[in-house]
Protein backbone atom coordinates (compact mmCIF):
# COMPACT_ATOMS: atom_id res chain seq x y z
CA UNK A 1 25.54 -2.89 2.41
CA UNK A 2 27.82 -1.59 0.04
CA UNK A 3 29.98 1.55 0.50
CA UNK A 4 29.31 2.25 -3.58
CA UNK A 5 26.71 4.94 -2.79
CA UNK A 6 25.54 6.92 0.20
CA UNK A 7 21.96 5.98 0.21
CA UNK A 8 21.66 6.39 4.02
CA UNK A 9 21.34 10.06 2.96
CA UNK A 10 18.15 9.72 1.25
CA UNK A 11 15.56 11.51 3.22
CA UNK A 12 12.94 11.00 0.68
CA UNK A 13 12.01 10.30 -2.81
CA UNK A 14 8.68 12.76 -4.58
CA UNK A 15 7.10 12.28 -7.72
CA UNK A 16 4.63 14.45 -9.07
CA UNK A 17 2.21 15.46 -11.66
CA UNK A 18 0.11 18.69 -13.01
CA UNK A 19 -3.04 16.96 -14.46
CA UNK A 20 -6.45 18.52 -15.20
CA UNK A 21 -9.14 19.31 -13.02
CA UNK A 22 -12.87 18.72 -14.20
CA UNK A 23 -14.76 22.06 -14.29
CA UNK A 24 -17.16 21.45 -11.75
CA UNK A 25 -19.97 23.98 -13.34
CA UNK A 26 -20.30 21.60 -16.31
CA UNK A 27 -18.75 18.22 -14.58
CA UNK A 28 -21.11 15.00 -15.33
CA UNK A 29 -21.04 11.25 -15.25
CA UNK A 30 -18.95 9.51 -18.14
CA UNK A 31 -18.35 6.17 -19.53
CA UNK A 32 -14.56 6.24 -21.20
CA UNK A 33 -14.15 3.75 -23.51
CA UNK A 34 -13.68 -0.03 -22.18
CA UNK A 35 -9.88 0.07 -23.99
CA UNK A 36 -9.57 2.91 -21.76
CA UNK A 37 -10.75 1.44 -18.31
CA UNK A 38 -8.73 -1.65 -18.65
CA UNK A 39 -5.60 0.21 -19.53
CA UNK A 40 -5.77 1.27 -15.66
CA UNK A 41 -8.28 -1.10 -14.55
CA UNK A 42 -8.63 -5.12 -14.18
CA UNK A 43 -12.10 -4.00 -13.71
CA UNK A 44 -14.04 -1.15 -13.51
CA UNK A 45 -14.64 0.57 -10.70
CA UNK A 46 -17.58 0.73 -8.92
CA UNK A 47 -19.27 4.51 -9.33
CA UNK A 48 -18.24 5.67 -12.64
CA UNK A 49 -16.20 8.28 -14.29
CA UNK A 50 -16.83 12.03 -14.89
CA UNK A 51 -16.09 14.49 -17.20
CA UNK A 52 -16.62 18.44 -18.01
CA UNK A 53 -19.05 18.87 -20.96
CA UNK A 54 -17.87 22.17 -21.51
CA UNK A 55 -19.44 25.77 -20.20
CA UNK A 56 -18.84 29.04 -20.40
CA UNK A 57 -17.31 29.02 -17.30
CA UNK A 58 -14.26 26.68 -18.62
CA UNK A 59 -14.35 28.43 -21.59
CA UNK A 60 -15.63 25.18 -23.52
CA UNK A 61 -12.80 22.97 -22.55
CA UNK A 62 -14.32 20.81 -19.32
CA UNK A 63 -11.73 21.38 -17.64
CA UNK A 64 -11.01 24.47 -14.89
CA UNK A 65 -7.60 24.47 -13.06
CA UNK A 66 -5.03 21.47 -11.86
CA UNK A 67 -4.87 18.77 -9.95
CA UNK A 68 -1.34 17.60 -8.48
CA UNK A 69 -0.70 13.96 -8.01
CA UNK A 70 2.08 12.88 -6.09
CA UNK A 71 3.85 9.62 -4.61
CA UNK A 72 6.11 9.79 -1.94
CA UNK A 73 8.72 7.38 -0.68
CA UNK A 74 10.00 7.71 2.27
CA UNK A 75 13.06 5.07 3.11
CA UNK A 76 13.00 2.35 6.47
CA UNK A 77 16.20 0.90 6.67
CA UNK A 78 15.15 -1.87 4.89
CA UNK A 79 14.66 0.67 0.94
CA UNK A 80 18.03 2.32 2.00
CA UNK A 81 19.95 -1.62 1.61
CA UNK A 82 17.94 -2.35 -1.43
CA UNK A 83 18.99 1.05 -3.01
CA UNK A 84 22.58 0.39 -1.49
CA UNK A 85 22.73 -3.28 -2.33
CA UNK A 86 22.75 -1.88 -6.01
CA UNK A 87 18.80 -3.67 -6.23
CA UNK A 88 17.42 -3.42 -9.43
CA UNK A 89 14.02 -0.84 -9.69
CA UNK A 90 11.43 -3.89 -9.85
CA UNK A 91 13.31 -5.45 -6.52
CA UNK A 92 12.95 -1.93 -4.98
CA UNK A 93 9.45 -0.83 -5.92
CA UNK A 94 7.89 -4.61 -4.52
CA UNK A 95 9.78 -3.42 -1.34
CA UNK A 96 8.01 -0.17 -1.25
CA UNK A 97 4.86 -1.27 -1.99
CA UNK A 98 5.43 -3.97 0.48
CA UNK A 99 5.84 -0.80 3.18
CA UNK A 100 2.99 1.22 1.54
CA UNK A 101 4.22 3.28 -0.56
CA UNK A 102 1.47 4.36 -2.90
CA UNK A 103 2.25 5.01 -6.87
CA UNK A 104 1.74 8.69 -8.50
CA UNK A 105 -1.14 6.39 -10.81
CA UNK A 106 -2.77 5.02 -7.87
CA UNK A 107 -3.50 8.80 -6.45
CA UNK A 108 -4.39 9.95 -10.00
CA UNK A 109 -7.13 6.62 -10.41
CA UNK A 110 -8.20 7.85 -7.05
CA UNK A 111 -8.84 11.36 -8.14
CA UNK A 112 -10.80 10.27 -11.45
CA UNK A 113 -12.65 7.81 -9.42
CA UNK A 114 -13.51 10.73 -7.08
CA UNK A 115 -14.77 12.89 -10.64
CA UNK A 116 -11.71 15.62 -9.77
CA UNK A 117 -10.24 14.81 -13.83
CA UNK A 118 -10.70 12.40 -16.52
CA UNK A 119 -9.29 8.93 -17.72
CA UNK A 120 -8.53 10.29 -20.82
CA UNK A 121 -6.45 13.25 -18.65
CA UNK A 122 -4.54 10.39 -16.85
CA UNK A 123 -3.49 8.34 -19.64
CA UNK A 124 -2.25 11.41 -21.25
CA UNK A 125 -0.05 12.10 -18.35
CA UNK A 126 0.24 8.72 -17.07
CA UNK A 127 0.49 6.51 -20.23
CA UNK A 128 -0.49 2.55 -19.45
CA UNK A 129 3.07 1.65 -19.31
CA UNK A 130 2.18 2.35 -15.49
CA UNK A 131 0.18 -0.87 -15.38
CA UNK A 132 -3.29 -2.79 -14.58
CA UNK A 133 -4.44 -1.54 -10.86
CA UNK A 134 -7.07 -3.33 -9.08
């Protein structure tokens, strides 16, 4: 391992993100637009999307509060010699993924999936430079 840069140190990498939460007086099944889906999507999910409609309650917007989606990595000895082997980002994230770390998209997906926000709210947040997920 090289002696270039202390990454036995790291105790932990977080990444995080304020997006917003569906208002769940007005919250009801959506469709986003197919361009939309496979921006995120190789194909769509089972169970649908959901979106606010707007109330008086969210004050007309659809949307009431935030959500905060996060991805954690936390280094094994085998992340702190990639990161200290001077590994470029693509060699370090198939490493993490390899150990289970879990991307700040795949948690937001997971949340619109669930109805909590919107597509539309993700890719705002999240553009598709984050990549096709299963």
């Amino acid at each position: 391992m090289s002696n270039d840069f202390r990454s036995d140190v790291l105790a932990g990498v977080l990444g995080q993100r304020l997006i917003r939460r569906n208002c769940p007086k007005c919250r009801a099944p959506h469709a986003p637009s197919p361009a939309l889906v496979a921006q995120y999507f190789s194909a769509p999910p089972a169970g649908g999307f959901s979106k606010g409609k707007g109330c008086d309650a969210c004050g007309g917007t659809g949307f009431a509060g935030q959500l905060d989606v996060f991805e954690l990595l936390t280094p094994d000895p085998a992340v702190v010699e990639t990161i200290g082997d001077g590994a470029p980002v693509d060699e370090l994230r198939r490493i993490a993924l390899s150990r289970g770390w879990k991307p700040l998209v795949e948690d937001a997906l997971a949340r619109a999936k669930r109805g909590e926000t919107t597509l539309g709210e993700i890719a705002r947040k999240l553009p598709p430079r984050y990549g096709v997920r299963s």
